[in-house]
Protein backbone atom coordinates (compact mmCIF):
# COMPACT_ATOMS: atom_id res chain seq x y z
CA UNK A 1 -54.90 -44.92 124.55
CA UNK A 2 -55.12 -42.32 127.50
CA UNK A 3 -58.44 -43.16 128.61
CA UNK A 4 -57.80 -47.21 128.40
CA UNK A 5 -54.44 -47.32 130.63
CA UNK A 6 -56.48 -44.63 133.42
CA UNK A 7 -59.90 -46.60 132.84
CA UNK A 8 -61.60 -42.97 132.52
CA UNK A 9 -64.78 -44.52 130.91
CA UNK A 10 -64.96 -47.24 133.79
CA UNK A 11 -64.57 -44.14 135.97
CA UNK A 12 -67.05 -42.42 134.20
CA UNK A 13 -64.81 -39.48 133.63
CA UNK A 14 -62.98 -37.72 130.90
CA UNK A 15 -59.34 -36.64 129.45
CA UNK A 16 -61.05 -32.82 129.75
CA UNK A 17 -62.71 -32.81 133.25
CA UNK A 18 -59.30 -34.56 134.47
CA UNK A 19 -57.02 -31.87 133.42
CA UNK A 20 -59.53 -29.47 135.06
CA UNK A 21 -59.37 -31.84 138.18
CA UNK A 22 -55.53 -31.68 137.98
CA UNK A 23 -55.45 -28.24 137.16
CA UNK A 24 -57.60 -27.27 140.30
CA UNK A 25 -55.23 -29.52 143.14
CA UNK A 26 -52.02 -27.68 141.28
CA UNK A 27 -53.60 -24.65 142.13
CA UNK A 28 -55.04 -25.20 145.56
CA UNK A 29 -51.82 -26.73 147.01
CA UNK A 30 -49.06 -24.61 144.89
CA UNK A 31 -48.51 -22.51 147.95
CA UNK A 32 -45.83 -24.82 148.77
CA UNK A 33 -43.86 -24.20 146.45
CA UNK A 34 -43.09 -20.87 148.66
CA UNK A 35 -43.94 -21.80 152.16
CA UNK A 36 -41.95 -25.45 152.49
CA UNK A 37 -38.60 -23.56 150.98
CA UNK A 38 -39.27 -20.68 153.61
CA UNK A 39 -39.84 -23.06 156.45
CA UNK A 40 -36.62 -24.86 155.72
CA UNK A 41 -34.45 -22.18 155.15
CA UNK A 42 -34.74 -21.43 158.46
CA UNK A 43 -32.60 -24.90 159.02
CA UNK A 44 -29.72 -23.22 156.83
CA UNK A 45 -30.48 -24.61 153.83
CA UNK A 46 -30.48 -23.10 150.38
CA UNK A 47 -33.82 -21.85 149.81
CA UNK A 48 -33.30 -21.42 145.86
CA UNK A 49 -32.05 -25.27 145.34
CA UNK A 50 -35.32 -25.55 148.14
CA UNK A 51 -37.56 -24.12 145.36
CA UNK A 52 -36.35 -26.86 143.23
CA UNK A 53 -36.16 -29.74 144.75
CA UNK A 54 -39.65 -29.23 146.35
CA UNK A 55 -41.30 -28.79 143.03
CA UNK A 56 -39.13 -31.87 141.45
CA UNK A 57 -40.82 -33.93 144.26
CA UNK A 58 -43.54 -33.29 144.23
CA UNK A 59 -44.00 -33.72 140.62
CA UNK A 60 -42.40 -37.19 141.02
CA UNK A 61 -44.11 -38.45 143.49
CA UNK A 62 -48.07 -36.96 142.11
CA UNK A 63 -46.91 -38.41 138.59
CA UNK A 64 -46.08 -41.83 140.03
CA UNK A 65 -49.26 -42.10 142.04
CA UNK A 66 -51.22 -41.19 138.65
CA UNK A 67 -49.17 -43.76 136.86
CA UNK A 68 -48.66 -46.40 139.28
CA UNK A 69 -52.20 -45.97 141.85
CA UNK A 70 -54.26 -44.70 139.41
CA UNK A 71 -55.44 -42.16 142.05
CA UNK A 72 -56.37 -38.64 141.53
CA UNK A 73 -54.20 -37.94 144.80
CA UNK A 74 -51.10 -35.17 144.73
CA UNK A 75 -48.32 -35.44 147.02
CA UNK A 76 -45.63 -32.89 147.88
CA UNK A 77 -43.64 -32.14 151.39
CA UNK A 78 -45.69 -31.55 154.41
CA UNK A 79 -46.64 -29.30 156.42
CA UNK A 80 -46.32 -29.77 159.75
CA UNK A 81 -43.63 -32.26 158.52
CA UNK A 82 -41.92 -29.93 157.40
CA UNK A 83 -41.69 -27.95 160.77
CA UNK A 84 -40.40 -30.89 162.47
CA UNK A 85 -37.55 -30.63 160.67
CA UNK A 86 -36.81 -27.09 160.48
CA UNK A 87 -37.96 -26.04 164.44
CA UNK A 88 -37.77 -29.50 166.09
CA UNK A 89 -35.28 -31.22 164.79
CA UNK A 90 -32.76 -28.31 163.81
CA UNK A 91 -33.32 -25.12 165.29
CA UNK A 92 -34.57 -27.29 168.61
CA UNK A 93 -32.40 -30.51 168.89
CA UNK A 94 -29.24 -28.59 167.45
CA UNK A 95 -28.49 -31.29 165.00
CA UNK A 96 -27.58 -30.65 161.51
CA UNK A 97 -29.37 -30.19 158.49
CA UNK A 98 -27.61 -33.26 157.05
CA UNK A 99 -28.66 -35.58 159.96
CA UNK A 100 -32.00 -34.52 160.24
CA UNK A 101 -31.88 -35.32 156.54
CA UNK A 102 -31.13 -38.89 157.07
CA UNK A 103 -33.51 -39.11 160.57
CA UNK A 104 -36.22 -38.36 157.03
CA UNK A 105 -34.25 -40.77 155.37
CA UNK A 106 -35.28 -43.81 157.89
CA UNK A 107 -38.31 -42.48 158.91
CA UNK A 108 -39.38 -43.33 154.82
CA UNK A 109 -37.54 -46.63 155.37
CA UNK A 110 -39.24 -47.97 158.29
CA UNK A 111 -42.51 -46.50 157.04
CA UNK A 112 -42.09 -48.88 154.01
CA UNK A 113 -41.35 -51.76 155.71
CA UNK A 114 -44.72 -51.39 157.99
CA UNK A 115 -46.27 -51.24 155.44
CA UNK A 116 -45.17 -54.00 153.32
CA UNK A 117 -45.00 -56.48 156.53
CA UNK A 118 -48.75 -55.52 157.07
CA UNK A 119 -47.68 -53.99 161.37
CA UNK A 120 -49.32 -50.39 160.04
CA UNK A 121 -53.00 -51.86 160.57
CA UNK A 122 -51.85 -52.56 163.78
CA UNK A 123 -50.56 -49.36 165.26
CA UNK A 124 -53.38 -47.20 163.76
CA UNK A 125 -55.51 -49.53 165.32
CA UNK A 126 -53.94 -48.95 168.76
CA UNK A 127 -53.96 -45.08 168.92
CA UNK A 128 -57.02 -43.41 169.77
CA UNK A 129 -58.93 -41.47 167.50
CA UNK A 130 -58.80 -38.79 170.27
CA UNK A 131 -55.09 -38.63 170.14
CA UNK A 132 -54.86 -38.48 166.05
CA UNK A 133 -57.21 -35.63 166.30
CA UNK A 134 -55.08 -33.72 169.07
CA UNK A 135 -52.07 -34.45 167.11
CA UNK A 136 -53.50 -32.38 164.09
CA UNK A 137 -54.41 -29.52 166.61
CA UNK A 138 -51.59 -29.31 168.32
CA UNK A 139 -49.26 -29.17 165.33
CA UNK A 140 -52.13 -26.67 163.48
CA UNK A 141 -51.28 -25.01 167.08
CA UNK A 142 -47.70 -24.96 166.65
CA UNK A 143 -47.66 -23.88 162.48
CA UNK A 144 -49.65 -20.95 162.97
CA UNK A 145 -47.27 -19.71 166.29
CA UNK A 146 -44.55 -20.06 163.62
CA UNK A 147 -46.39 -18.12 161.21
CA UNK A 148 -46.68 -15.62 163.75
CA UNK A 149 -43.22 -15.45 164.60
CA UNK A 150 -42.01 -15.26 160.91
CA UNK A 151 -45.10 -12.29 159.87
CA UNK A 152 -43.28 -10.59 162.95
CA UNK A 153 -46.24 -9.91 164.67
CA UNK A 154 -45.68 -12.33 167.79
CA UNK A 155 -41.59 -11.61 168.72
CA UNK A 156 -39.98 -12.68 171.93
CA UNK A 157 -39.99 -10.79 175.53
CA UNK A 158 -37.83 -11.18 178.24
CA UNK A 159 -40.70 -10.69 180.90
CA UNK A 160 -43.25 -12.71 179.16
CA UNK A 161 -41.50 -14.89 177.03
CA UNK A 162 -43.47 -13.57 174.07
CA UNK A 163 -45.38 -10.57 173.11
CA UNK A 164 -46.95 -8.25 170.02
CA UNK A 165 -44.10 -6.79 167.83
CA UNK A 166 -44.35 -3.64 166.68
CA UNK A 167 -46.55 -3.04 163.67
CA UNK A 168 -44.20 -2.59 160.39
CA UNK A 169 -44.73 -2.12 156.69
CA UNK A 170 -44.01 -5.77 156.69
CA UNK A 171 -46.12 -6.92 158.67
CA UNK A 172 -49.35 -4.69 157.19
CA UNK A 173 -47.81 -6.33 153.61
CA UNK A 174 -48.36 -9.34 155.19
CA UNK A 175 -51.63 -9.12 157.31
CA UNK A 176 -53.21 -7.81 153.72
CA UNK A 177 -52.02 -10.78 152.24
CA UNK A 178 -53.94 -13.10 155.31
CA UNK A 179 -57.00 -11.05 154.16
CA UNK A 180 -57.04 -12.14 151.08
CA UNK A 181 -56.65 -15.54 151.94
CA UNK A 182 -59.53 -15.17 154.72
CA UNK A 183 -61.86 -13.11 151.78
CA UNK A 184 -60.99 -16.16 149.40
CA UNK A 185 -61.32 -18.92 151.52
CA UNK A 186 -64.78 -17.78 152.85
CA UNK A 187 -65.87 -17.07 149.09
CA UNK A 188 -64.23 -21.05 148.22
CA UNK A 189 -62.15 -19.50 145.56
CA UNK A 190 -59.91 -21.78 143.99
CA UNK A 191 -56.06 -21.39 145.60
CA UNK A 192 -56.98 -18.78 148.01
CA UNK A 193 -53.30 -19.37 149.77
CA UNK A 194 -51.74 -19.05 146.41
CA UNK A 195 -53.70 -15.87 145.65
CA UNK A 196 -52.70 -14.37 149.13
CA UNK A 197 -48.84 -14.78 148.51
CA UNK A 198 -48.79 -13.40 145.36
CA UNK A 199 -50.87 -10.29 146.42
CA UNK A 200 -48.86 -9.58 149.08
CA UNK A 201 -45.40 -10.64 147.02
CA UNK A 202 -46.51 -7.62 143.99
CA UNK A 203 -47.98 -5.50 147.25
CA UNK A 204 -44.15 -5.67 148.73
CA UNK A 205 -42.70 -4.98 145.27
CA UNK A 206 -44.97 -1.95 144.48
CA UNK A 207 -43.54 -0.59 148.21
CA UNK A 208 -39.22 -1.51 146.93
CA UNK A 209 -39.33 -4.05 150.03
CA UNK A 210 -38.11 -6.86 147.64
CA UNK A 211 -36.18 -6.91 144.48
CA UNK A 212 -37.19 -8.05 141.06
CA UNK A 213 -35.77 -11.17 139.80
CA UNK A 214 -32.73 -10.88 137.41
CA UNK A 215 -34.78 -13.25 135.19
CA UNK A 216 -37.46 -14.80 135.01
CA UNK A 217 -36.98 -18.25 134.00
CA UNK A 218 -33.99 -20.42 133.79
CA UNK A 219 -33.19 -24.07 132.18
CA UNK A 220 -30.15 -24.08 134.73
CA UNK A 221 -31.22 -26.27 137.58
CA UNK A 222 -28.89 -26.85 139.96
CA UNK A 223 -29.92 -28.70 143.59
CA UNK A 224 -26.10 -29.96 144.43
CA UNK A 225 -26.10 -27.62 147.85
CA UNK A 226 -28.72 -29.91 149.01
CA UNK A 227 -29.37 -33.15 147.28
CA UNK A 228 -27.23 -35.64 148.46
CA UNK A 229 -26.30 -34.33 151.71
CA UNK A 230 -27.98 -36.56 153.72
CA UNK A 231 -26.10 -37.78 156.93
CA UNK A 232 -27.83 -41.84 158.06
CA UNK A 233 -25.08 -42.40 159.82
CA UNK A 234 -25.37 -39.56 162.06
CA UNK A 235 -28.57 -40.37 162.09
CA UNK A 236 -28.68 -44.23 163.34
CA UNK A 237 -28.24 -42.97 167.09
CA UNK A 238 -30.58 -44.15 169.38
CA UNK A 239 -30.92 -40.91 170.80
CA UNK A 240 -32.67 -39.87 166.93
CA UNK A 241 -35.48 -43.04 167.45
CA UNK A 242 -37.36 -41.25 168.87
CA UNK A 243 -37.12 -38.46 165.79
CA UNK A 244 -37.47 -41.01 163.29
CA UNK A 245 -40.26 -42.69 165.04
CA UNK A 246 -42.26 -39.11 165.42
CA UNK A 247 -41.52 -38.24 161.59
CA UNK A 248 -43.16 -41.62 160.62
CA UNK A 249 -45.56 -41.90 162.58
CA UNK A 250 -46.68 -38.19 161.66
CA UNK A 251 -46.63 -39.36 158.06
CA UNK A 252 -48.50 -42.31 158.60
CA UNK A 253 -51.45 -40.86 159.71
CA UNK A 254 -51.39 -37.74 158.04
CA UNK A 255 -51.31 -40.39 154.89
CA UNK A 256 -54.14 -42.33 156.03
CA UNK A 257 -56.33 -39.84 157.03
CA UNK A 258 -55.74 -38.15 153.85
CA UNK A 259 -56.55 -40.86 151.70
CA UNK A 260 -59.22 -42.00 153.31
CA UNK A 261 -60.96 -38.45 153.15
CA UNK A 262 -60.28 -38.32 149.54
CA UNK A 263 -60.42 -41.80 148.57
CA UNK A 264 -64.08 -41.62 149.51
CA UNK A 265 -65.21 -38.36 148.01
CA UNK A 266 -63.67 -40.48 144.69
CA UNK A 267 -65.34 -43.20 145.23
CA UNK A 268 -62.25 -45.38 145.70
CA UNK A 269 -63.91 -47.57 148.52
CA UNK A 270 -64.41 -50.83 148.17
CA UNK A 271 -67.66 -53.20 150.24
CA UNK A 272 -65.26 -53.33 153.18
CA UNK A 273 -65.44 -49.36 153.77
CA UNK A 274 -61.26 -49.79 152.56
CA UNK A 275 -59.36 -47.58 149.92
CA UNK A 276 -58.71 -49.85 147.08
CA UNK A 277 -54.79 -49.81 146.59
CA UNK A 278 -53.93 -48.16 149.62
CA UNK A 279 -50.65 -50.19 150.58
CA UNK A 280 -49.90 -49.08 147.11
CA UNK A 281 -50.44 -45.59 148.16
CA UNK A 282 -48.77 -45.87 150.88
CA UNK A 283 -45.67 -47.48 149.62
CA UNK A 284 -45.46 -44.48 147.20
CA UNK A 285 -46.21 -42.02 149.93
CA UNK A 286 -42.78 -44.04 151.90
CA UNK A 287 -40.57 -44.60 149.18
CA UNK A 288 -41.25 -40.53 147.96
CA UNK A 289 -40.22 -39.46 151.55
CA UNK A 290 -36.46 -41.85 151.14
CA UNK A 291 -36.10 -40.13 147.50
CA UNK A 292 -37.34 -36.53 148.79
CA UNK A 293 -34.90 -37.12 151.88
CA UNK A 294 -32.09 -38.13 148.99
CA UNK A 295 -33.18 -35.05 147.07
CA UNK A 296 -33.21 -32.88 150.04
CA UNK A 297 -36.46 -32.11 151.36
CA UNK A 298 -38.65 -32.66 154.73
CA UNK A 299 -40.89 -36.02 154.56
CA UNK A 300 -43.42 -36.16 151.41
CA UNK A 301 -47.36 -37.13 152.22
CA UNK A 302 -50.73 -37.03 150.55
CA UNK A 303 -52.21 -34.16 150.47
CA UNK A 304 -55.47 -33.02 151.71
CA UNK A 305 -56.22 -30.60 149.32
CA UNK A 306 -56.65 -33.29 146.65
CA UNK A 307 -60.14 -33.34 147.53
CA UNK A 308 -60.26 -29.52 145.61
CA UNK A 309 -59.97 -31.47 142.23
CA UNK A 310 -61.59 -34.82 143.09
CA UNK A 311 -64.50 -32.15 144.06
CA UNK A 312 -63.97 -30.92 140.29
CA UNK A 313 -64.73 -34.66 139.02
CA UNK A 314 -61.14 -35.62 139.05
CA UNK A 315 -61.52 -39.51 139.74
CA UNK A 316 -58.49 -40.91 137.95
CA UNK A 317 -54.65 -40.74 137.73
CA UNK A 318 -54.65 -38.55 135.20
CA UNK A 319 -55.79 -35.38 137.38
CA UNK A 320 -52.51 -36.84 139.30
CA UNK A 321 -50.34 -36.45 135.99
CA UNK A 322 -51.32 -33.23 135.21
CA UNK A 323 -51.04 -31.48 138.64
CA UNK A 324 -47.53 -33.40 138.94
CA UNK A 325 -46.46 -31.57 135.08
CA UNK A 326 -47.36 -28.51 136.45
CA UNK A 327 -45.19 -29.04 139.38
CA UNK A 328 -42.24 -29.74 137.22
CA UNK A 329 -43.14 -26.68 134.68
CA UNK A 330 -42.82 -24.58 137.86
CA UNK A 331 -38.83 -25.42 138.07
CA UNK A 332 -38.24 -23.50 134.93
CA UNK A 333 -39.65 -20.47 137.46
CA UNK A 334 -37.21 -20.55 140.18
CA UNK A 335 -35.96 -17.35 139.49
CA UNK A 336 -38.90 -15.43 140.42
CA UNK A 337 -40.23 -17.57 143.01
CA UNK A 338 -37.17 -17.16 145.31
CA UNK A 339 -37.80 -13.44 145.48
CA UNK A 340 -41.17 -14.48 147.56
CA UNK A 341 -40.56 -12.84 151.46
CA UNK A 342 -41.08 -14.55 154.41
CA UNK A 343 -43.73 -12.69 155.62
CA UNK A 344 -45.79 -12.86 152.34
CA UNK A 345 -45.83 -16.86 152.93
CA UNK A 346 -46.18 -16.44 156.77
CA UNK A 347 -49.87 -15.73 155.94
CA UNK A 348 -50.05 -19.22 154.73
CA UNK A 349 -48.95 -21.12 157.82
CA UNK A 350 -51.51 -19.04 159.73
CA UNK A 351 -54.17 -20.29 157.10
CA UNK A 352 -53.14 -23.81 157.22
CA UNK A 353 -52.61 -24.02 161.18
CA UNK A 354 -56.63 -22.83 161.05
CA UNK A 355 -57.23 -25.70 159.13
CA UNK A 356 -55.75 -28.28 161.27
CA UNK A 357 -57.30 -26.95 164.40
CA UNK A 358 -60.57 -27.87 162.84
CA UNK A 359 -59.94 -31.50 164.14
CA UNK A 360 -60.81 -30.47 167.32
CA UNK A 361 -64.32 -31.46 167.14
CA UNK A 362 -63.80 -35.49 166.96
CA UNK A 363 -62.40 -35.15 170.72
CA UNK A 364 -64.84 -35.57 173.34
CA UNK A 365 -63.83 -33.23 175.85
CA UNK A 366 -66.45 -34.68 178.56
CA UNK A 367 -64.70 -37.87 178.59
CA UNK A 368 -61.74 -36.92 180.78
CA UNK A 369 -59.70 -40.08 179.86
CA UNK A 370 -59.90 -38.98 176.24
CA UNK A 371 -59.76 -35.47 176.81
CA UNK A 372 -56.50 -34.65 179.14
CA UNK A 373 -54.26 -36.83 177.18
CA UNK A 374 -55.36 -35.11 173.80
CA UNK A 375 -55.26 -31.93 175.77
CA UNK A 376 -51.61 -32.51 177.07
CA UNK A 377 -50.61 -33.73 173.09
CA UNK A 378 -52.21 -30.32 171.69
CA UNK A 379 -50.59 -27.90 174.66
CA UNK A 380 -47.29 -29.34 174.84
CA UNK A 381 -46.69 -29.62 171.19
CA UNK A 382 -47.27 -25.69 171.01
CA UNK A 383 -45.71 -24.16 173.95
CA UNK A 384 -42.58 -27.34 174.21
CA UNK A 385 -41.96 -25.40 170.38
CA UNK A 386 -41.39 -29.99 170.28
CA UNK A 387 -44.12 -32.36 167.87
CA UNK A 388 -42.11 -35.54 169.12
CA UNK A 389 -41.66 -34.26 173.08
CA UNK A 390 -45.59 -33.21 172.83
CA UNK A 391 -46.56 -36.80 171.41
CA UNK A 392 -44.60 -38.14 173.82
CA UNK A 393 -46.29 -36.54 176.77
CA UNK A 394 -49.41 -37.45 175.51
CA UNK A 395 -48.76 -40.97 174.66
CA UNK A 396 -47.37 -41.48 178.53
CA UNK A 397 -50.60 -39.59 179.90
CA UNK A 398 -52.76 -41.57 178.19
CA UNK A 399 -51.30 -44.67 179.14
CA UNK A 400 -51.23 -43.27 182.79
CA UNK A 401 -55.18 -41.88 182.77
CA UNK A 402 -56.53 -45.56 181.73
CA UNK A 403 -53.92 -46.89 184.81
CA UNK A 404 -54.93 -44.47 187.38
CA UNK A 405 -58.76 -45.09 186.27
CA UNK A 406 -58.97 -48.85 186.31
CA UNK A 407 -59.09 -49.02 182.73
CA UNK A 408 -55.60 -50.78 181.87
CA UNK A 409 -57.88 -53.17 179.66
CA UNK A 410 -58.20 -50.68 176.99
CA UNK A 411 -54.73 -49.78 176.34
CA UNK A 412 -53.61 -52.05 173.19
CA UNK A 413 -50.26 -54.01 173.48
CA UNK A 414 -48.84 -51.76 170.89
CA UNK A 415 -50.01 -49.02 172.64
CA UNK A 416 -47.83 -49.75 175.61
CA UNK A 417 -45.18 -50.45 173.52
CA UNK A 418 -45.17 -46.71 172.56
CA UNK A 419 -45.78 -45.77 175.57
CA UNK A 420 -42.18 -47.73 176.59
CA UNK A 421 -40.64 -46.11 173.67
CA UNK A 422 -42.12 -42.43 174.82
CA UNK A 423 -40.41 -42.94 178.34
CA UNK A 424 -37.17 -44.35 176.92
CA UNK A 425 -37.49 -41.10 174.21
CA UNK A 426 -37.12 -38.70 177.68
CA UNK A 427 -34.77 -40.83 179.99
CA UNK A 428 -32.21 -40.74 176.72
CA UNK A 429 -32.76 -36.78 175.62
C-alpha cells in the first residue's frame, strides 16, 4: 500500500532507504528547531510556544508536500526570513510582533495568488540572475553579523559603531561550539549544526551557565501566546507593501532556487529542464507561510538542505513524511529544548550566513552593470541592518546603471515596475 500511493518502485526506491532519506534531512536541518525560536524571541515573542509552533510547522507543511507533491522536499521557517521579521521588520521598523505577523500573513497570500494566476514566471524572469545571487549574499552577510552580535563577540561602540567584545566564558562556549560545526562540516558529517548546538548546550551545562530542564518531556502543548495573534489589519498599510512585497519575493526565490537544486539531484525534471509539480510546490510552500503566519511563525520555504537526504536516495514523499513525524515527535521535547542559550545557536547563523555567501560566484564582477547593482544589494542589506531597504537600493541601481549606460532595452517591463515600487517603498518610509 505504501509503496503504490508514493510510486517507490516507479522511483526505483524503497520504504527502507526513504526513512534513511527522511531521517538524514530531519537531522541536517533540525537546527531550527533552536535557532528560528532564538531569532524571534528577539521580536518579544515567547520563545517556548516558538519551540512549538516551529516544529508543528514544519511537520505540517514537510508531511503535506510528501502527501500531496510526492516530493522528498522538507519545509520549515526560514532563515533569512526569519530575520526579516525579527531585525527588519520589528526591532528596525518598530512595528509590532502582531503586525509583522499579518505583513507574513499577505506576503503567503499574494504569493499564492502569483502563483495560481501563472505572473511568478514572469517576475523571476525579469530579475537578474546577478541580483538573486547578491540577494543570498547579502542576507548570508547580514545572518552571520547577527550571529555575531548574539555570540557577543561583535558588540556596539560609540566611536566606531561596532567593535570586538570582550572574550567571556560565553562566548569561548560558543566559539567551541562553531568548531565543531567547522570540524563537521569539513568532514560532511551528517547535522554538523545540530551537533555544534548540542555540544556547546551540555559544554554550558557542565560550566552551571544554564539550568536543567524541570522535565524533560511534556504532552502539554500550549502555543495560545502566539498563535492567533496576527494583526492584517495593521498590516494592510501601504506603508507595509513594501514589507510584504520583500517577504514574498524573498520566499519566492528562495523556493525556486531550492527546488530546482533539489528537484534535479531527484531527478524530478521533466524534457523541458522544469520541476514536475512545481506550482504544486509552490502553492504548498504559500499556503504553509498564511498557516505558519496564523500559527505564529516567520514565512515557511523549502529547504536547501533537502538535498542531504535526496543525496541518501530519498526520491519520494515518503522521505518527506518521515522527516515531517520527526518534526512533530520533537514537540513532546519542548521542555529541554528551551533551555538551549543564545550563544550556543549563534554558532549556527554564522554557519549558515557562510553558506549563503557561497552565491557569490554566479556574479560577474567584470561586468560593471551586473556587478555594482549586486554589489549595492549585498552592502546595503548588511550595514542598512534592512533586507527590503537593501533590495530596494539595488533594484533602483540597477534600473539606473542600464539608463545611464544606454542599455534601457534590457530592463524587463516588470522590472521597472519594481523599480517604481522600490522608489515609492523610500518616498513613503
Amino acid at each position: 500500500m505504501i509503496g503504490k500511493f508514493f510510486q517507490l518502485a516507479q522511483k526505483n526506491t524503497t520504504i527502507k532507504v526513504e526513512f534513511l532519506a527522511g531521517l538524514t534531512t530531519f537531522l541536517t536541518m533540525a537546527y531550527i528547531i533552536f535557532v528560528n525560536p532564538a531569532t524571534l524571541a528577539q521580536a518579544g515573542m515567547d520563545k517556548q510556544a516558538l519551540i512549538a509552533v516551529t516544529c508543528l510547522i514544519s511537520a505540517a507543511s514537510t508531511i503535506a508536500v510528501g502527501l500531496l507533491a510526492n516530493a522528498p522536499i522538507a519545509m520549515a521557517p526560514g532563515m533569512g526570513l526569519n530575520a526579516f521579521f525579527a531585525y527588519s521588520l520589528v526591532l528596525g521598523d518598530k512595528i509590532s510582533w502582531q503586525t509583522a505577523l499579518g505583513v507574513v500573513f499577505l506576503s503567503g497570500v499574494l504569493f499564492f495568488l502569483l502563483t495560481v494566476l501563472g505572473l511568478r514566471k514572469r517576475i523571476i524572469e525579469a530579475i537578474p540572475s546577478s541580483l538573486i545571487a547578491a540577494i543570498s549574499v547579502g542576507i548570508g552577510l547580514f545572518i552571520t553579523f547577527i550571529g555575531l552580535v548574539n555570540l557577543g563577540l561583535v558588540v556596539k561602540n560609540p566611536v566606531t559603531l561596532v567593535s570586538v567584545g570582550k572574550l567571556t566564558p560565553t562566548i569561548g562556549i560558543g566559539l567551541c561550539g562553531l568548531l565543531v560545526m567547522v570540524f563537521f562540516e569539513i568532514r560532511k558529517v551528517t547535522g554538523a549544526l545540530l551537533i555544534g548546538i548540542i555540544s556547546s548546550t551540555a559544554l554550558a551545562a557542565a560550566c552551571g551557565y544554564i539550568e536543567k530542564p524541570a522535565q524533560l518531556f511534556s504532552l502539554h502543548l500550549d502555543v495560545s501566546k502566539i498563535a492567533l495573534q496576527l494583526d492584517i489589519l495593521a498590516a494592510l498599510k501601504w506603508s507595509m507593501f513594501g514589507s510584504i512585497f520583500t517577504l514574498m519575493f524573498m520566499d519566492m526565490f528562495d523556493s525556486v532556487g531550492t527546488l530546482m537544486a533539489c528537484c534535479r539531484q531527484a531527478n524530478m525534471i521533466d524534457e523541458k529542464g522544469q520541476v514536475k509539480g512545481v506550482d504544486r510546490l509552490l502553492v504548498i510552500d504559500s499556503l504553509a507561510t498564511v498557516a505558519g503566519a496564523a500559527l505564529g511563525t516567520s514565512t515557511t520555504t523549502a529547504y536547501v538542505e533537502s538535498a542531504a537526504g535526496i543525496e541518501q536516495g530519498g526520491r519520494s514523499g515518503l522521505a518527506s513524511v518521515v522527516t515531517g513525524s520527526l518534526f512533530l515527535l520533537a514537540v513532546l521535547f519542548v521542555p529541554v529544548l528551551q533551555v538551549v542559550p543564545t550563544f550556543a545557536t549563534a554558532p549556527a547563523l554564522i554557519m549558515v550566513g557562510l553558506f549563503m555567501v557561497r552565491e557569490v560566484k554566479k556574479i560577474d564582477f567584470t561586468d560593471l552593470q551586473q556587478a555594482f547593482p549586486a554589489y549595492i544589494i549585498m552592502v546595503m542589506i548588511a550595514l542598512s541592518y534592512s533586507i527590503s531597504k537593501g533590495l530596494a537600493f539595488g533594484f533602483i541601481s540597477f534600473t539606473v546603471a542600464k539608463l545611464v549606460s544606454g542599455n534601457a532595452r534590457d530592463v524587463k517591463p516588470v522590472m521597472w515596475l519594481i523599480t517604481l515600487l522600490s522608489v515609492l517603498f523610500f518616498i513613503v518610509d
